[in-house]
Protein backbone atom coordinates (compact mmCIF):
# COMPACT_ATOMS: atom_id res chain seq x y z
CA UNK A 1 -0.23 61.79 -30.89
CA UNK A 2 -0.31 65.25 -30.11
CA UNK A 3 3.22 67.27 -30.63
CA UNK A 4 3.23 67.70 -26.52
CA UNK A 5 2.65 64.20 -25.81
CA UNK A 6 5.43 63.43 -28.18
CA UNK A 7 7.51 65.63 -26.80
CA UNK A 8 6.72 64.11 -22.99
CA UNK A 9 7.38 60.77 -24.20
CA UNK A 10 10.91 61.31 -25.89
CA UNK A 11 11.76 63.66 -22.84
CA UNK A 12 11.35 60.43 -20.68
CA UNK A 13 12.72 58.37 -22.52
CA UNK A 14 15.73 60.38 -22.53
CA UNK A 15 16.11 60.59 -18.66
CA UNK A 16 16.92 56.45 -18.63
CA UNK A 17 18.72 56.77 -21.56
CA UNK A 18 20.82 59.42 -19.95
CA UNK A 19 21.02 56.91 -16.83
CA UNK A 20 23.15 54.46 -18.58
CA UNK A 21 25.30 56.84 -20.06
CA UNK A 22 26.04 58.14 -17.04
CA UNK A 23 27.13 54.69 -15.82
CA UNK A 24 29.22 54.39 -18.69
CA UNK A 25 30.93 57.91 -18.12
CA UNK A 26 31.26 57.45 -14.14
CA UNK A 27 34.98 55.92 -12.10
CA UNK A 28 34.04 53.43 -9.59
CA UNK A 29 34.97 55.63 -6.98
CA UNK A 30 32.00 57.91 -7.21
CA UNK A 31 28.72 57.22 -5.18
CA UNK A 32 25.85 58.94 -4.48
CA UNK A 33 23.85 57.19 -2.09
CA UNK A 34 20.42 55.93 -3.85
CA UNK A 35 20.85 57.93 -6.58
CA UNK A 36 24.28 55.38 -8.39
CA UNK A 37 22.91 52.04 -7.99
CA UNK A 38 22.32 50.12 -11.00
CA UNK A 39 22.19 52.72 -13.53
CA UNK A 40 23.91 50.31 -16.05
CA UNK A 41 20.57 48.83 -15.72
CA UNK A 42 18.07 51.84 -17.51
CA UNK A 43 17.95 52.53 -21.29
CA UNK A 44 15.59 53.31 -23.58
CA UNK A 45 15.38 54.72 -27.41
CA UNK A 46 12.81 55.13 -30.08
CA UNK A 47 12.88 54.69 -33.61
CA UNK A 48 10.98 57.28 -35.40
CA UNK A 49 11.24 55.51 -38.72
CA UNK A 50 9.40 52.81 -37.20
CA UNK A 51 7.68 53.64 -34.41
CA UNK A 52 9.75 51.24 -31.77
CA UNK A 53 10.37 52.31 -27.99
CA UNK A 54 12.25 50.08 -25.92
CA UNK A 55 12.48 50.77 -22.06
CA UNK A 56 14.27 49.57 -19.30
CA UNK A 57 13.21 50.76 -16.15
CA UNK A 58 13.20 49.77 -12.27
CA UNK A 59 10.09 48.61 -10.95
CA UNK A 60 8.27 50.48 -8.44
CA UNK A 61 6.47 49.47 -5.03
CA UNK A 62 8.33 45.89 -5.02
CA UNK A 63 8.36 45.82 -1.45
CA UNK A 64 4.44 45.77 -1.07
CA UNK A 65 1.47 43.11 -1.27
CA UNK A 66 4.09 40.17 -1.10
CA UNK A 67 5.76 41.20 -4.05
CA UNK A 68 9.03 40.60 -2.64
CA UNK A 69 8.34 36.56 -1.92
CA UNK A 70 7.62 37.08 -5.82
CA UNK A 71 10.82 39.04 -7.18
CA UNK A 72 12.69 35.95 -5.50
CA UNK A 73 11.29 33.55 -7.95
CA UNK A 74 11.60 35.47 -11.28
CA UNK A 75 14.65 35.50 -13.52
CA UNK A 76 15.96 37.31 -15.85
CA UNK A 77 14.12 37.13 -19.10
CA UNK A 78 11.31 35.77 -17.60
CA UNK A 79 8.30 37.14 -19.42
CA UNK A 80 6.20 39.97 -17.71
CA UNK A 81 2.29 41.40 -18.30
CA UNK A 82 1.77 44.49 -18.20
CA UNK A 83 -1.68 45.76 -17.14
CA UNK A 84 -3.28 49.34 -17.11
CA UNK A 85 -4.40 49.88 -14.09
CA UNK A 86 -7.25 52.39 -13.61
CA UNK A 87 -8.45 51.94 -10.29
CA UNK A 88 -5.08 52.24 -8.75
CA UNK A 89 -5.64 55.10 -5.68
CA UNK A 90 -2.41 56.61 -6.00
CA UNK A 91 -2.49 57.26 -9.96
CA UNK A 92 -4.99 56.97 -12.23
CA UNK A 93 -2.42 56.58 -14.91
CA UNK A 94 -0.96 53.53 -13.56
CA UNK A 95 0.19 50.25 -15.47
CA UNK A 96 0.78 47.44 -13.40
CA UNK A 97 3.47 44.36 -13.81
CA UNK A 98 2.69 40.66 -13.63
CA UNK A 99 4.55 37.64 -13.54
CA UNK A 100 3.41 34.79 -16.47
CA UNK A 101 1.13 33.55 -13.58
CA UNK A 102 -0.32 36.98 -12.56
CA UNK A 103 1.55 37.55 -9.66
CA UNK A 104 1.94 41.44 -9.12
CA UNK A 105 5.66 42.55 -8.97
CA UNK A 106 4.86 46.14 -8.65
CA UNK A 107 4.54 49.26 -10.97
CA UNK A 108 6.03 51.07 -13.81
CA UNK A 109 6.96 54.24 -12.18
CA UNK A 110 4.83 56.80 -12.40
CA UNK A 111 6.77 59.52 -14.57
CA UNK A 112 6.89 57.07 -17.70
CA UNK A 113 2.93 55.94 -16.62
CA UNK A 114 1.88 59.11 -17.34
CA UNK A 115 3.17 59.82 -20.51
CA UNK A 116 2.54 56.67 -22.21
CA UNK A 117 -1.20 56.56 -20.21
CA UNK A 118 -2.36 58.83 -22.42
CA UNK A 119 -1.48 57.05 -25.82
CA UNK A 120 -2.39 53.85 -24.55
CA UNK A 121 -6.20 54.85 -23.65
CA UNK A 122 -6.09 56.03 -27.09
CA UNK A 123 -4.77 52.99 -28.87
CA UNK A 124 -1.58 54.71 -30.04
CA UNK A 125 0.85 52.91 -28.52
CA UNK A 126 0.76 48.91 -27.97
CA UNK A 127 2.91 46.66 -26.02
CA UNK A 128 4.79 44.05 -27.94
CA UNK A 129 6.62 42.24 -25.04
CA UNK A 130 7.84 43.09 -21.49
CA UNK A 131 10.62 40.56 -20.14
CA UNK A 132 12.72 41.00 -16.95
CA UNK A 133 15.97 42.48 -17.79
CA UNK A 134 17.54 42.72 -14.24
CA UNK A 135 16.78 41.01 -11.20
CA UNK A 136 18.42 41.52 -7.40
CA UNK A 137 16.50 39.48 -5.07
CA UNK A 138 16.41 40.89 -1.09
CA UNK A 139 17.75 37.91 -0.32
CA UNK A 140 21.02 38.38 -2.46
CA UNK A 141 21.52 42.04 -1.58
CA UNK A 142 22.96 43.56 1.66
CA UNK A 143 21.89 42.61 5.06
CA UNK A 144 20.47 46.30 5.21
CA UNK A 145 18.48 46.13 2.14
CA UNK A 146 14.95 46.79 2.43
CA UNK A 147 13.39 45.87 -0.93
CA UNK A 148 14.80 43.82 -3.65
CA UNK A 149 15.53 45.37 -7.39
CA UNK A 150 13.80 44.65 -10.19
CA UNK A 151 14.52 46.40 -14.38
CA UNK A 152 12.07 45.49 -16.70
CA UNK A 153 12.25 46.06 -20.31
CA UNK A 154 9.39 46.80 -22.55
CA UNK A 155 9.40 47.11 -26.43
CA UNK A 156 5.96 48.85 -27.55
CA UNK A 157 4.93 50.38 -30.66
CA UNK A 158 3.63 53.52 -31.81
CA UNK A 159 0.97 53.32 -34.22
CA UNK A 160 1.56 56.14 -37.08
């Protein structure tokens, strides 16, 4: 891993980590209108010593390809693929998530795709297990909702 793409990943990483200590910091009066929702539900850190990086992120693109008629069945702690996806039109980088039937629930978003991409193609970095931390189905949220929510957390290794 190259001192950039180190320095890519970690900065990243640090934007969800930052996300949930903002919700810790926050009084429930404050809102920012799609900007405040579920930050409680992002994290992420990485253990030099031993190469660890958990993520928890929101899934992506949940509204398309029936993906929503999925999200309604999952739980959380359900277990979740995740596939690289090179053919995807929109980014080359892409990783796709599955349910344990193959079911697509949508994407990893982009910004973390295309730092860990790179390290992935190379064999650098390897997923250990990807589970569904958070789920709000459409059909629990408000009325005006228009896709449901989705956090996924991945644990992956960096080979050293």
């Amino acid at each position: 891993m190259t001192f950039e793409e180190q320095e890519n990943l970690i900065k990243e990483l640090n934007k969800l980590h930052e996300r949930k200590v903002l919700s810790e910091t926050i009084t429930p009066d404050y809102f920012e209108p799609g900007m405040m929702e579920y930050l409680e539900q992002y994290d992420a850190y990485y253990d030099v010593v031993t190469g660890v990086i958990m993520m928890q992120f929101q899934v992506k693109g949940t509204r398309y390809e029936g993906r929503t008629e999925q999200i309604e069945k999952v739980r959380s702690g359900d277990t979740v693929q995740v596939i690289r996806d090179y053919e995807n039109t929109y980014n080359s980088n892409n990783f796709t998530l599955l349910t344990g039937k193959g079911k697509s629930l949508g994407n990893m978003p982009a910004e973390l795709c295309n730092v860990i991409a790179p390290l992935y193609d190379k064999g650098e970095l390897v997923f250990d297990k990807a589970k569904v931390s958070f789920v709000d189905p459409i059909s629990k949220r408000n009325r005006h909702a228009k896709q449901a929510v989705l956090f996924v957390e991945l644990i992956c290794k960096l080979n050293q």
